[in-house]
N, C-alpha and C. Protein backbone atom coordinates (compact mmCIF):
# COMPACT_ATOMS: atom_id res chain seq x y z
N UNK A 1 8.46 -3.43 0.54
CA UNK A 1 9.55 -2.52 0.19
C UNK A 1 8.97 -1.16 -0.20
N UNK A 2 9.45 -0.60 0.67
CA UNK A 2 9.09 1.31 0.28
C UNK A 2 9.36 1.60 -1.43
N UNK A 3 8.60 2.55 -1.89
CA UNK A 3 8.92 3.10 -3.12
C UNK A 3 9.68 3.83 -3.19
N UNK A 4 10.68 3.58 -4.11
CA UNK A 4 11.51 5.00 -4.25
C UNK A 4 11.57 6.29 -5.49
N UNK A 5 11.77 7.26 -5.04
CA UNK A 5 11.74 8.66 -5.41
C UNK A 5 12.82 9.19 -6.09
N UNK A 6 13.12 9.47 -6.86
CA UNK A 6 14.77 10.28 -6.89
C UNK A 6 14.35 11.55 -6.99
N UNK A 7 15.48 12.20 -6.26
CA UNK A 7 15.45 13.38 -5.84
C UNK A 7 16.74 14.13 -6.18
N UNK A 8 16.95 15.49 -6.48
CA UNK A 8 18.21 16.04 -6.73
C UNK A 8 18.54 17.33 -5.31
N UNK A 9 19.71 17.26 -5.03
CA UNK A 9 19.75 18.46 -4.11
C UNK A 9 19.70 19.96 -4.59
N UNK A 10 19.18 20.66 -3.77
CA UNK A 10 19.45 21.88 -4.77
C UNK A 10 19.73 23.04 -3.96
N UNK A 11 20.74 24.03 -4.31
CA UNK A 11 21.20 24.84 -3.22
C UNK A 11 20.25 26.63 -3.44
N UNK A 12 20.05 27.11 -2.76
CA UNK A 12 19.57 28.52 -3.01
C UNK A 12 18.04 28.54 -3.00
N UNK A 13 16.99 29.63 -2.72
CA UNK A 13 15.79 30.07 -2.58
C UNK A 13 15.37 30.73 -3.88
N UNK A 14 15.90 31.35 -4.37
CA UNK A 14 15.44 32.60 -5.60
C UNK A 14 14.50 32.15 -6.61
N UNK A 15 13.20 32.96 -6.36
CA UNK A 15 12.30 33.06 -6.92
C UNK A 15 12.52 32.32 -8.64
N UNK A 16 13.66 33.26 -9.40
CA UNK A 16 13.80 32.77 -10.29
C UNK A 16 14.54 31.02 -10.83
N UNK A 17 14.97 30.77 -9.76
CA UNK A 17 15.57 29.16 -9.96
C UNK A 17 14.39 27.98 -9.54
N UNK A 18 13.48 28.58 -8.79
CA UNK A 18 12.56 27.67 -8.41
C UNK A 18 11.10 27.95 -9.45
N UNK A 19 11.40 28.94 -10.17
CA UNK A 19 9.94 29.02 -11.60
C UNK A 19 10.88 28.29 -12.51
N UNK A 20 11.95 28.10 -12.30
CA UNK A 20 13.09 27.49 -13.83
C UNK A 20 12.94 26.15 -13.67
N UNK A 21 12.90 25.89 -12.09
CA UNK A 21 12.75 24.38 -12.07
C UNK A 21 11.43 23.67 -12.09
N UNK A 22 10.67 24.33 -12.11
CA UNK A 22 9.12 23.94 -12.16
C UNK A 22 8.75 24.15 -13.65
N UNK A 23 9.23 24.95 -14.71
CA UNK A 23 8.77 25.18 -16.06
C UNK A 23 9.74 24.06 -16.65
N UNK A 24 10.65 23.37 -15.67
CA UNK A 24 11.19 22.57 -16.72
C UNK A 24 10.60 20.75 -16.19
N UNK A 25 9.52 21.09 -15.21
CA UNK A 25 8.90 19.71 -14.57
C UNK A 25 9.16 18.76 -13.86
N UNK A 26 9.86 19.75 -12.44
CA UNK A 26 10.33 19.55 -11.80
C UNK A 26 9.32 20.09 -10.37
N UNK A 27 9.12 19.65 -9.10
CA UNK A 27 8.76 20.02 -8.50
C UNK A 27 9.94 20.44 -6.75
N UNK A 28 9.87 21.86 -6.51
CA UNK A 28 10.74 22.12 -5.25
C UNK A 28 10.12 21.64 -4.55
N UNK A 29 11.05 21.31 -3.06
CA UNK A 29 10.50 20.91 -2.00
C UNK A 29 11.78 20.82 -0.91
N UNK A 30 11.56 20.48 -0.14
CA UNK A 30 12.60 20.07 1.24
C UNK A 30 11.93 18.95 1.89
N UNK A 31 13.46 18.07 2.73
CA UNK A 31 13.69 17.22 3.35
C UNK A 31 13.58 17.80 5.07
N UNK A 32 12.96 17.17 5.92
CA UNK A 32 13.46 17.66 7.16
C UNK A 32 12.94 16.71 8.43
N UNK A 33 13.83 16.49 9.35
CA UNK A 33 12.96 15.45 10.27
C UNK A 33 14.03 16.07 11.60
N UNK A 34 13.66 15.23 12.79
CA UNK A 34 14.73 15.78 14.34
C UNK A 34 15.86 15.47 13.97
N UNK A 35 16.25 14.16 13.47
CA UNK A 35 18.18 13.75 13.40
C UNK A 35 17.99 13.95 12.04
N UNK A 36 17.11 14.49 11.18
CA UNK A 36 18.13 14.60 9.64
C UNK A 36 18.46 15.76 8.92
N UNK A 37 17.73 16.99 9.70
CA UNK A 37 18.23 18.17 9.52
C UNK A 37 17.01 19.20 8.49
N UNK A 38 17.83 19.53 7.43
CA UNK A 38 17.05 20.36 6.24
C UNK A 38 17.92 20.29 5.31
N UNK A 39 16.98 19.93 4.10
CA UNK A 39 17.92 20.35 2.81
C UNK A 39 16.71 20.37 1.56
N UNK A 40 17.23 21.28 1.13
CA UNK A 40 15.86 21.36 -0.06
C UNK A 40 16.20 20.63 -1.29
N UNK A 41 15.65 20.27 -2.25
CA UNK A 41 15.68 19.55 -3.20
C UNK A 41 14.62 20.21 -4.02
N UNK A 42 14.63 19.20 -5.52
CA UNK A 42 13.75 18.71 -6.05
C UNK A 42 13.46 18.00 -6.55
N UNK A 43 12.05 17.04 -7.13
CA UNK A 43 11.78 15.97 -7.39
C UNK A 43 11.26 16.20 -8.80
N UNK A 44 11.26 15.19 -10.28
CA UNK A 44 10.36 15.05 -11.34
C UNK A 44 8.80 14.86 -10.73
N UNK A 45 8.34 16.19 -11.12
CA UNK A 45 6.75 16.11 -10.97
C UNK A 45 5.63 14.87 -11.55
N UNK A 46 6.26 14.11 -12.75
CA UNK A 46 5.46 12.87 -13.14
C UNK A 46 5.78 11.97 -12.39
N UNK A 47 6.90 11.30 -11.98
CA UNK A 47 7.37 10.60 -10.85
C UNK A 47 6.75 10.79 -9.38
N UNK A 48 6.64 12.27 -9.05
CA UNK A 48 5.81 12.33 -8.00
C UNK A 48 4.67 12.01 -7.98
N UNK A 49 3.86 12.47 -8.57
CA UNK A 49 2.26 12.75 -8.94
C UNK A 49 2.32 10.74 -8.93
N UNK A 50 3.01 9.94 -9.48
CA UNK A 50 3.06 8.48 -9.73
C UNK A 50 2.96 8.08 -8.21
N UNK A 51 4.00 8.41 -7.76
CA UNK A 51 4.68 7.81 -6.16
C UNK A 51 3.34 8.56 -5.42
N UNK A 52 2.75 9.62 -5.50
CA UNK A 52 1.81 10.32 -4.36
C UNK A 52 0.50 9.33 -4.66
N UNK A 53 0.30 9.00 -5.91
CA UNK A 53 -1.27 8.15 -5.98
C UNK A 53 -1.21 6.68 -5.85
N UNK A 54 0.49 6.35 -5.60
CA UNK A 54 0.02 4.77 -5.25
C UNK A 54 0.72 4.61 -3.94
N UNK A 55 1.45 5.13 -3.16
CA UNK A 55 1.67 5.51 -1.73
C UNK A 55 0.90 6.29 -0.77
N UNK A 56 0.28 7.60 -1.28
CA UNK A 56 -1.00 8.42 -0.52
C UNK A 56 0.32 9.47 0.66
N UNK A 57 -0.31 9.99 0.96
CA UNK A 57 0.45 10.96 2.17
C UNK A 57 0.95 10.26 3.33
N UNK A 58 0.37 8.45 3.47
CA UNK A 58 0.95 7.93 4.46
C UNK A 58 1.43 7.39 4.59
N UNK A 59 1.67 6.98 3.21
CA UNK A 59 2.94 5.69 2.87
C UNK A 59 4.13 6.25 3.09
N UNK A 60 5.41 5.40 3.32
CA UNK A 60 6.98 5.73 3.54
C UNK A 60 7.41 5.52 2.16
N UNK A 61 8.03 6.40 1.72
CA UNK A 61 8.47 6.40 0.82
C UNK A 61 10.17 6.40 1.00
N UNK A 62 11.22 5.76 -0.10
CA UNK A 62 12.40 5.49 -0.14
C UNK A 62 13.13 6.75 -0.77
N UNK A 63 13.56 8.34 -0.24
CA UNK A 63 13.81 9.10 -1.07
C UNK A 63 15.39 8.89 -1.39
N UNK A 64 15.61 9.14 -3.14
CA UNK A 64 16.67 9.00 -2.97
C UNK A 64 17.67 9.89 -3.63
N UNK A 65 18.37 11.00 -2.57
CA UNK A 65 18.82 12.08 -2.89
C UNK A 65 20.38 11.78 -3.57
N UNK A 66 20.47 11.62 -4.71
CA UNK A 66 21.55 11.54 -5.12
C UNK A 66 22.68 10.42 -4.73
N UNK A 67 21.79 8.87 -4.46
CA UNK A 67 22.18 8.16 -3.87
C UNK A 67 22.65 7.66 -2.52
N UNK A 68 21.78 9.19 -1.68
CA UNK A 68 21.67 8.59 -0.64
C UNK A 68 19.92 8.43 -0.20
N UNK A 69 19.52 7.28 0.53
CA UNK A 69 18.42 7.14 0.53
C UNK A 69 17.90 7.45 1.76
N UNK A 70 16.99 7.56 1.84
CA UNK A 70 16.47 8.29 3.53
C UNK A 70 14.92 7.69 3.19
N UNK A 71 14.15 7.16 4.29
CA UNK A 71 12.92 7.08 4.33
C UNK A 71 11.80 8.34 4.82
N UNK A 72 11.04 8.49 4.13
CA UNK A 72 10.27 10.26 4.26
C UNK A 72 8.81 9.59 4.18
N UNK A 73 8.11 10.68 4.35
CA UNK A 73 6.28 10.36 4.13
C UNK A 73 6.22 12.09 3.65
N UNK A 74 5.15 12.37 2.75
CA UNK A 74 4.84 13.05 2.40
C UNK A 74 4.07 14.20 3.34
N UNK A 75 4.64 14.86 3.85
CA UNK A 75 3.92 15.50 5.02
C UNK A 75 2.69 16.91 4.85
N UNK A 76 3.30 17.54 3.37
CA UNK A 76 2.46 18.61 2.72
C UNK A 76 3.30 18.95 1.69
N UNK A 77 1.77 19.29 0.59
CA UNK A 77 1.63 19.66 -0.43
C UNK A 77 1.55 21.27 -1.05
N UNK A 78 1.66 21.77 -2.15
CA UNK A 78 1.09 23.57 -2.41
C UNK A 78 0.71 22.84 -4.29
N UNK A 79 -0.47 23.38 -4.25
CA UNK A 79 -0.75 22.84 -5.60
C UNK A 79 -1.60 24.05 -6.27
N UNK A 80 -0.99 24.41 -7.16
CA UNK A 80 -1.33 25.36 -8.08
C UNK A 80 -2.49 25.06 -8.76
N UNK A 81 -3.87 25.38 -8.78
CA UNK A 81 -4.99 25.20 -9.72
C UNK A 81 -4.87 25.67 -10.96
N UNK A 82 -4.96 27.35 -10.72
CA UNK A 82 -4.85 27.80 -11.99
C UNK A 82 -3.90 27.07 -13.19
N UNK A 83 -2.26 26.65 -12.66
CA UNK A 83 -1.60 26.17 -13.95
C UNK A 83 -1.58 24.61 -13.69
N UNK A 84 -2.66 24.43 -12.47
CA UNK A 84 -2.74 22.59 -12.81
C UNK A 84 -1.21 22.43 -12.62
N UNK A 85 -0.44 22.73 -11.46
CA UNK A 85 0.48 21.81 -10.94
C UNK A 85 1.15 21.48 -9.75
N UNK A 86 1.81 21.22 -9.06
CA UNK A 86 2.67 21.03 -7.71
C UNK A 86 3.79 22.17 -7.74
N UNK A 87 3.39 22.69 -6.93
CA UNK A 87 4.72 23.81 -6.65
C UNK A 87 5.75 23.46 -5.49
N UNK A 88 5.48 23.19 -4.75
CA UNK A 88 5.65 22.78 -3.78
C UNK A 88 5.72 21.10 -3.13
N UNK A 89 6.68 20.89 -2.24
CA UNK A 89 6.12 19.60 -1.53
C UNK A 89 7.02 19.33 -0.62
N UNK A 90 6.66 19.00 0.57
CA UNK A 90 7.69 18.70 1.88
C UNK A 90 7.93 17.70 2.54
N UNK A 91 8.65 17.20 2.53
CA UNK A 91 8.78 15.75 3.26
C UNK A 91 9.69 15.07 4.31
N UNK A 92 8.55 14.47 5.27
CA UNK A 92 9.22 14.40 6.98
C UNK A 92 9.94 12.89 6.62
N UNK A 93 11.44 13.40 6.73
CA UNK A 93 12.39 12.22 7.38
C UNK A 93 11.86 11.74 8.74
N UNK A 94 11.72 9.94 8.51
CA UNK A 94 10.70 9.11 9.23
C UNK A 94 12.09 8.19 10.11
N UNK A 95 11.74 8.32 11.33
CA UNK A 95 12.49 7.03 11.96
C UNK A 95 11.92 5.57 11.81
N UNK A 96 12.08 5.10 11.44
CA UNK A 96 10.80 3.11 11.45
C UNK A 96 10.96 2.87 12.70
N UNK A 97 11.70 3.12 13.94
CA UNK A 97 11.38 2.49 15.04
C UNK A 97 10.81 3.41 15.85
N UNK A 98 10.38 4.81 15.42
CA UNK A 98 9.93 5.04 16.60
C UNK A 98 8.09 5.38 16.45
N UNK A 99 7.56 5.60 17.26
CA UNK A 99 6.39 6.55 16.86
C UNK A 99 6.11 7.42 16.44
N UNK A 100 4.64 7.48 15.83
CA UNK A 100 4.58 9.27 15.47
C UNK A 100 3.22 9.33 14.71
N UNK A 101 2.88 10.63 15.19
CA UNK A 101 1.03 10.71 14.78
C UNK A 101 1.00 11.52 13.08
N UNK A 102 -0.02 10.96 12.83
CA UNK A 102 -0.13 11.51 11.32
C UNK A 102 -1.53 11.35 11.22
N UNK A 103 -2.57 12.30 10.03
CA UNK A 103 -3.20 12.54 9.77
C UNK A 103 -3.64 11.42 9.09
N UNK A 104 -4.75 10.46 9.00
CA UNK A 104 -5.35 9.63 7.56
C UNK A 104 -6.81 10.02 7.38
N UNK A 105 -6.67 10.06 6.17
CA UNK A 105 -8.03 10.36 5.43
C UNK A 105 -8.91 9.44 6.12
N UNK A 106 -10.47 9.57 6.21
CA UNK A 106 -11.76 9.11 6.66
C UNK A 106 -12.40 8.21 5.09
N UNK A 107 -12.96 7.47 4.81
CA UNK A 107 -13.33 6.72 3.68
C UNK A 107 -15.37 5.88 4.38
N UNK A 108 -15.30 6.76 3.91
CA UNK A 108 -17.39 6.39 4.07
C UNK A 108 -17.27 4.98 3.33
N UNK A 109 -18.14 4.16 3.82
CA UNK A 109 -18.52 2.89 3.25
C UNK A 109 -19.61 2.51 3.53
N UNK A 110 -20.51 2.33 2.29
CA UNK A 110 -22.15 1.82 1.93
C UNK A 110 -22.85 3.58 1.87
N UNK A 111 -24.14 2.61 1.91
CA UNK A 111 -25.13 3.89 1.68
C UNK A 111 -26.07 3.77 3.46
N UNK A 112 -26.18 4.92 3.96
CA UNK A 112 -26.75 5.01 5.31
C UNK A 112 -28.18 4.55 5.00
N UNK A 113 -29.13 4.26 5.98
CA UNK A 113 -30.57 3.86 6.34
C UNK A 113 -31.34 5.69 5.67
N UNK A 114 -30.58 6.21 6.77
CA UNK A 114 -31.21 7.56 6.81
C UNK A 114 -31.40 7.62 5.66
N UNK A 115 -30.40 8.22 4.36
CA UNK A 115 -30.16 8.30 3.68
C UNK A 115 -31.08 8.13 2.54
N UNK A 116 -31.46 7.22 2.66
CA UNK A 116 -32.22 6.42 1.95
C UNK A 116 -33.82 6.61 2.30
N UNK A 117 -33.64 7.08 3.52
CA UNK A 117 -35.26 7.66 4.17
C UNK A 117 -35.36 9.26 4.10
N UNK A 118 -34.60 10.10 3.43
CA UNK A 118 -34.42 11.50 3.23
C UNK A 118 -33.90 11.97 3.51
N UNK A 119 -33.14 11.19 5.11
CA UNK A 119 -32.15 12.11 5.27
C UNK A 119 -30.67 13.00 4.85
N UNK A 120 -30.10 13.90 5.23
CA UNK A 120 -28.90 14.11 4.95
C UNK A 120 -27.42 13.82 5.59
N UNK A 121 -26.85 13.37 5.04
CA UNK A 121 -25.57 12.23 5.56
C UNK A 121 -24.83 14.10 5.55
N UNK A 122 -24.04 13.74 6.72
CA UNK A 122 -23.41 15.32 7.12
C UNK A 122 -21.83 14.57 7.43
N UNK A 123 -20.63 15.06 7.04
CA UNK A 123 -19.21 14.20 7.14
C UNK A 123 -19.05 15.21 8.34
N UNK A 124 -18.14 15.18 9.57
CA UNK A 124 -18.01 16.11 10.24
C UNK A 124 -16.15 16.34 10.50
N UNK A 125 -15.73 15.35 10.20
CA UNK A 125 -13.74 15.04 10.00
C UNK A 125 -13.43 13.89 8.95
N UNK A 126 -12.92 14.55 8.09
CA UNK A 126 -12.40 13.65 6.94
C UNK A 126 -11.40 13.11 7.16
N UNK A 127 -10.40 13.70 8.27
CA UNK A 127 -9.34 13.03 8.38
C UNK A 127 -9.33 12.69 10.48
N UNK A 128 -8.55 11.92 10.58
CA UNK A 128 -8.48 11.21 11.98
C UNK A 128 -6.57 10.96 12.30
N UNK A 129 -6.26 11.35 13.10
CA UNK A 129 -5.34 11.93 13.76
C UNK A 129 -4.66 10.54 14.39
N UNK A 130 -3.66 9.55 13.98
CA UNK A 130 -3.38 8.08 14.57
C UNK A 130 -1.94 8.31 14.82
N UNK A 131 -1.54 7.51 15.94
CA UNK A 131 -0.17 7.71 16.76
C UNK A 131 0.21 6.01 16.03
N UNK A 132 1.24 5.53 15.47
CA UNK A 132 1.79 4.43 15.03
C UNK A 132 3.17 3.83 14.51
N UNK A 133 3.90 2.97 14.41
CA UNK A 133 5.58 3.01 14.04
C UNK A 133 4.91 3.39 12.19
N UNK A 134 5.62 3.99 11.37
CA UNK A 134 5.34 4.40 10.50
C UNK A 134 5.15 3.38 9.13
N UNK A 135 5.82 2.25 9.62
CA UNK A 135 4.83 1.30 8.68
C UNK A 135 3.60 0.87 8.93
N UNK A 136 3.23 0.78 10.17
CA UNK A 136 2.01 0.59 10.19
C UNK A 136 0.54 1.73 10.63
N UNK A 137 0.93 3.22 10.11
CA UNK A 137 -0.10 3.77 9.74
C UNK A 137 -1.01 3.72 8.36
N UNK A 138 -1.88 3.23 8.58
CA UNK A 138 -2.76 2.92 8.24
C UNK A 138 -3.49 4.12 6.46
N UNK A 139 -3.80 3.27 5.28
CA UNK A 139 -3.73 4.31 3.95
C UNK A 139 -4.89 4.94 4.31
N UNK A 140 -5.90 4.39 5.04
CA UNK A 140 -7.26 5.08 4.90
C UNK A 140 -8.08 4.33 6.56
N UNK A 141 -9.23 5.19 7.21
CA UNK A 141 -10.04 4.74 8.43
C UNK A 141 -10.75 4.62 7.58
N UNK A 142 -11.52 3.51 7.40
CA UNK A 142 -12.98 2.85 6.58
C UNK A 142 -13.90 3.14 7.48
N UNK A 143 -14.99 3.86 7.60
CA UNK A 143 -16.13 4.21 8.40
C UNK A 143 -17.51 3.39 7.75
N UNK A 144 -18.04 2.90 8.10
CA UNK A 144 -19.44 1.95 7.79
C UNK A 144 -20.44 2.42 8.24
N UNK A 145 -21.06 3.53 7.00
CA UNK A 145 -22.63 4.16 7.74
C UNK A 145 -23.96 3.88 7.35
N UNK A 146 -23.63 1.82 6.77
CA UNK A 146 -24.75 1.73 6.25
C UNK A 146 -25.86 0.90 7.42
N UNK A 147 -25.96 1.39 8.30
CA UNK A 147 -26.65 1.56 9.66
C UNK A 147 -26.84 2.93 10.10
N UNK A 148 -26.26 3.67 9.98
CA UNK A 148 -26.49 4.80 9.65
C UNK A 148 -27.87 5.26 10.01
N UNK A 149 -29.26 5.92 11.15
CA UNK A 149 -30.32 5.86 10.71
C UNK A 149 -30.70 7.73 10.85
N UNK A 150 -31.37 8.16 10.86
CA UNK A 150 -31.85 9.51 10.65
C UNK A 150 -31.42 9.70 11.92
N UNK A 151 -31.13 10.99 12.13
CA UNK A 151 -30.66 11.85 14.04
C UNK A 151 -29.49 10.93 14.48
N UNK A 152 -29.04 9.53 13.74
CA UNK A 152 -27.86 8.63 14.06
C UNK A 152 -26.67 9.44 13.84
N UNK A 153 -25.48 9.21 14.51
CA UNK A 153 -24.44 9.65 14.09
C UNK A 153 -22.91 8.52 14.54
N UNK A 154 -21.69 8.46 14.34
CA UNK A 154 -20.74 8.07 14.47
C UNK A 154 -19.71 8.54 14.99
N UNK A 155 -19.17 8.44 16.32
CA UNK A 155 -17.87 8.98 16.97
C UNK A 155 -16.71 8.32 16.81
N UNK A 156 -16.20 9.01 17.09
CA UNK A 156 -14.71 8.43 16.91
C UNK A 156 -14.77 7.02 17.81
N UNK A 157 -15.29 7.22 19.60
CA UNK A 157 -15.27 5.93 20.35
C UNK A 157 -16.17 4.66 19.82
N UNK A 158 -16.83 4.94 18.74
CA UNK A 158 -17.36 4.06 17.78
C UNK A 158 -16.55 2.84 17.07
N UNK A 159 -15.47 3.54 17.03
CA UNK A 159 -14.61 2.72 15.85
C UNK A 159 -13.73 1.70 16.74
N UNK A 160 -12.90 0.48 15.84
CA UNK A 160 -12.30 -0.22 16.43
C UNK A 160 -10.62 0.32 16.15
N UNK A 161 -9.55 0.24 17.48
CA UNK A 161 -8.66 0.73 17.01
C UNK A 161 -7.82 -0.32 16.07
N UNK A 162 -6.95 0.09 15.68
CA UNK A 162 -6.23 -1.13 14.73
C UNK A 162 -4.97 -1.57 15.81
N UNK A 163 -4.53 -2.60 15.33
CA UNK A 163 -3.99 -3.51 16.41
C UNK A 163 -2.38 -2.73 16.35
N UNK A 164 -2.20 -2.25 15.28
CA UNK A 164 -0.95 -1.78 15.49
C UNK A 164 -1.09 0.20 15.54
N UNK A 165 -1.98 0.67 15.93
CA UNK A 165 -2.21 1.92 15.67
C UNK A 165 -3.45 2.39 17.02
N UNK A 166 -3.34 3.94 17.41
CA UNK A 166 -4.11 4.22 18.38
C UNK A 166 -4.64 5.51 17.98
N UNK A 167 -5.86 6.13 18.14
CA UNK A 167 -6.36 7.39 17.84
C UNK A 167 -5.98 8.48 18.79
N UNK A 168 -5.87 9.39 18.01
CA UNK A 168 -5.50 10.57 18.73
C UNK A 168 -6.85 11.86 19.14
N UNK A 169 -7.61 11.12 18.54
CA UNK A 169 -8.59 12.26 18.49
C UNK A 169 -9.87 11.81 19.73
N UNK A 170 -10.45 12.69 20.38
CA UNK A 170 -11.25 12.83 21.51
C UNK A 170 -12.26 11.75 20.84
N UNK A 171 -12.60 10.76 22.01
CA UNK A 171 -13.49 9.98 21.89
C UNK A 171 -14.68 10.32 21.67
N UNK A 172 -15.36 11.48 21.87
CA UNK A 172 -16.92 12.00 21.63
C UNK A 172 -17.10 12.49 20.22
N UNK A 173 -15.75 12.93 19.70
CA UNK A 173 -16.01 13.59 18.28
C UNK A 173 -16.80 13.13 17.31
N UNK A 174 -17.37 13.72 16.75
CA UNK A 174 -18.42 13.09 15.60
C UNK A 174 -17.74 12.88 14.54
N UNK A 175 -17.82 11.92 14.30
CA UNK A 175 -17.43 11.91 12.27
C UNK A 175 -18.37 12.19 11.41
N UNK A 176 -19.54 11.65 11.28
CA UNK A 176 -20.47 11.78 10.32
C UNK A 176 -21.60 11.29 10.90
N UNK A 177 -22.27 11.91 10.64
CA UNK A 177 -24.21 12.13 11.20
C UNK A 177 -25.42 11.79 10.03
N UNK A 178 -26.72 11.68 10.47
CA UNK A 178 -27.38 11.92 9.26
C UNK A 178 -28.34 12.56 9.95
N UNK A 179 -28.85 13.67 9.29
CA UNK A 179 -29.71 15.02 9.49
C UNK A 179 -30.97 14.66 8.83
N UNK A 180 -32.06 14.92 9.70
CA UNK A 180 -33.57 14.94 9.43
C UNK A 180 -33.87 15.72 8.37
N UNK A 181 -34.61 15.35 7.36
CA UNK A 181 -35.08 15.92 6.17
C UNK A 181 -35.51 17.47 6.52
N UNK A 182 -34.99 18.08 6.01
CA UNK A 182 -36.02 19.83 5.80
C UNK A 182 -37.04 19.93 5.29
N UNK A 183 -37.98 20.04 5.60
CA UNK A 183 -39.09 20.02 5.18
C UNK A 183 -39.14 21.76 3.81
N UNK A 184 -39.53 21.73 2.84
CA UNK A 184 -39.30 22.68 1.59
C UNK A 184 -40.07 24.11 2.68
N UNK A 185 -39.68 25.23 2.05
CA UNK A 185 -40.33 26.37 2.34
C UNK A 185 -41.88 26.29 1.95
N UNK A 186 -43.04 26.70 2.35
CA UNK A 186 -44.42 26.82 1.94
C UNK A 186 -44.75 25.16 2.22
N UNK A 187 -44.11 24.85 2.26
CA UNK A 187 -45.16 23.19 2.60
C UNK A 187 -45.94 22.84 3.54
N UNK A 188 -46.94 22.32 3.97
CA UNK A 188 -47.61 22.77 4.96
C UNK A 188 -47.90 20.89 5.31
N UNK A 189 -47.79 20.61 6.63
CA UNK A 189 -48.02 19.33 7.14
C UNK A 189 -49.65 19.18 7.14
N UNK A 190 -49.63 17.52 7.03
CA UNK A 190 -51.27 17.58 7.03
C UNK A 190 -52.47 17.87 8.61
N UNK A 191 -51.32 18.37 9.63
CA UNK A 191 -52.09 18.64 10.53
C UNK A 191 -52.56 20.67 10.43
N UNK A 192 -51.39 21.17 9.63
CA UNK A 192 -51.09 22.41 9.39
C UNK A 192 -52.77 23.03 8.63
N UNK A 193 -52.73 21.65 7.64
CA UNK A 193 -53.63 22.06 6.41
C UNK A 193 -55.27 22.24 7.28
N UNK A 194 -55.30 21.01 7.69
CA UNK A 194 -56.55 21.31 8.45
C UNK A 194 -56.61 21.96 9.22
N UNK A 195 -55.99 22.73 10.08
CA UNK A 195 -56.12 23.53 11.00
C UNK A 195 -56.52 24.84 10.25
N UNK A 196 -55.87 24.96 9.12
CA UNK A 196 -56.20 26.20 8.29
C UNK A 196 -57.69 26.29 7.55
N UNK A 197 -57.65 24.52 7.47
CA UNK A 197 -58.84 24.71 6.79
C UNK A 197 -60.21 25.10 7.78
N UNK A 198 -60.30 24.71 9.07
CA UNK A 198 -61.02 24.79 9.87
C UNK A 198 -61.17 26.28 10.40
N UNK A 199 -60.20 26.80 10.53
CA UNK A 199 -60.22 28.49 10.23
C UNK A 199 -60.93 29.39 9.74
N UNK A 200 -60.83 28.90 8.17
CA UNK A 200 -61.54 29.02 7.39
C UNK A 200 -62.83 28.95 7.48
N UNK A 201 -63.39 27.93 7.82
CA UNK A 201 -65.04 27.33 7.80
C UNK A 201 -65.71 28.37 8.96
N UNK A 202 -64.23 28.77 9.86
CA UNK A 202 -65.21 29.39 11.05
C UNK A 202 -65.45 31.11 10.77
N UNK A 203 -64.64 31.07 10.10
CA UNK A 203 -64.90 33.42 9.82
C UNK A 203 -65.95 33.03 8.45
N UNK A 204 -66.27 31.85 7.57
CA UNK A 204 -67.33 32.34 7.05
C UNK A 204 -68.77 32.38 7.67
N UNK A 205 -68.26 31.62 9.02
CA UNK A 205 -69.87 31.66 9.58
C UNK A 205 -70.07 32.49 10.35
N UNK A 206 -69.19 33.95 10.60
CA UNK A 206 -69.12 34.83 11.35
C UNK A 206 -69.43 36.05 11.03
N UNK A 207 -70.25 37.23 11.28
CA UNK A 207 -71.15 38.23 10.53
C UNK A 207 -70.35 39.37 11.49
């Protein structure tokens, strides 16, 4: 069972009704999908912030605007740093029977070989692009880079698709790599050293 949201409708744009509704801890936002139109609202920001960390951006959520309920997914966010809050938030009215591609976060799992041999683990797409009926997109792609070895890397045609879900993103793409150690500035390899040292030995024997 989807989570539900309550939501209030709210009519008008003006700068000043949407700082009134946010200083009183409330967050604006709009509804909008192909058959359900537009209508802006707003939601209690603790209620959200609740529903966004145990649903995620890909869960369906049950919104429910004044007793009527509509199923939505969180489609985007606007989040204020400086005053630490949600200003913003928009959310796509979801059909359950039909398809539709959405963004899921990438989730690294273990520690790579490389990694562990100096190298540097490089992420290259955090998120992966999946076509699916909307219950079954998926909260997170689990990536496993503890094989992982130095100059190794991971493509998208790497992964297995999920049985109810298909990728959208080009089969060659890289996700995450691991990069050969840098060797520090001034360091000199031990073939470097002797070569210098032998250099050396030869202009002192030279008049």
């Amino acid at each position: 069972m989807a989570a539900v949201l309550q939501a209030t409708a709210r009519e008008g744009m003006k700068k000043s009704r949407l700082t009134q509704l946010r200083q009183q801890g409330n967050v604006p936002g709009v509804v909008y999908g192909k058959s359900f139109g537009n209508q802006p609202v707003f939601v209690d920001e603790k209620a959200f912030i609740k529903t966004l960390r145990s649903e995620g951006k890909t869960g369906v959520i049950s919104l429910d605007i004044e007793g009527k309920k509509t199923n939505v997914m969180i489609y985007d966010t606007q989040f204020d740093l400086v005053k630490n809050q949600f200003v913003h938030v928009d959310f796509y009215a979801v059909d359950m029977n039909v398809e539709m591609d959405a963004n899921v976060p990438v989730r690294l799992i273990g520690e790579a070989e490389g990694v562990k041999m100096g190298g540097l683990l490089q992420q290259m797409l955090y998120e992966l692009s999946v076509r699916a009926l909307p219950v079954d997109i998926p909260d997170a792609i689990e990536v496993d880079v503890s094989e992982l070895a130095i100059n190794g890397s991971i493509m998208v045609k790497d992964l297995t698709e999920g049985a109810n879900y298909k990728f959208n993103n080009e089969p060659d793409e890289v996700i995450v790599s691991v990069l050969a150690p840098v060797q520090e500035q001034g360091a000199e390899t031990e073939e470097e050293t002797e070569a210098g040292d032998a250099a050396v030995s030869d202009g002192e024997g030279a008049e």
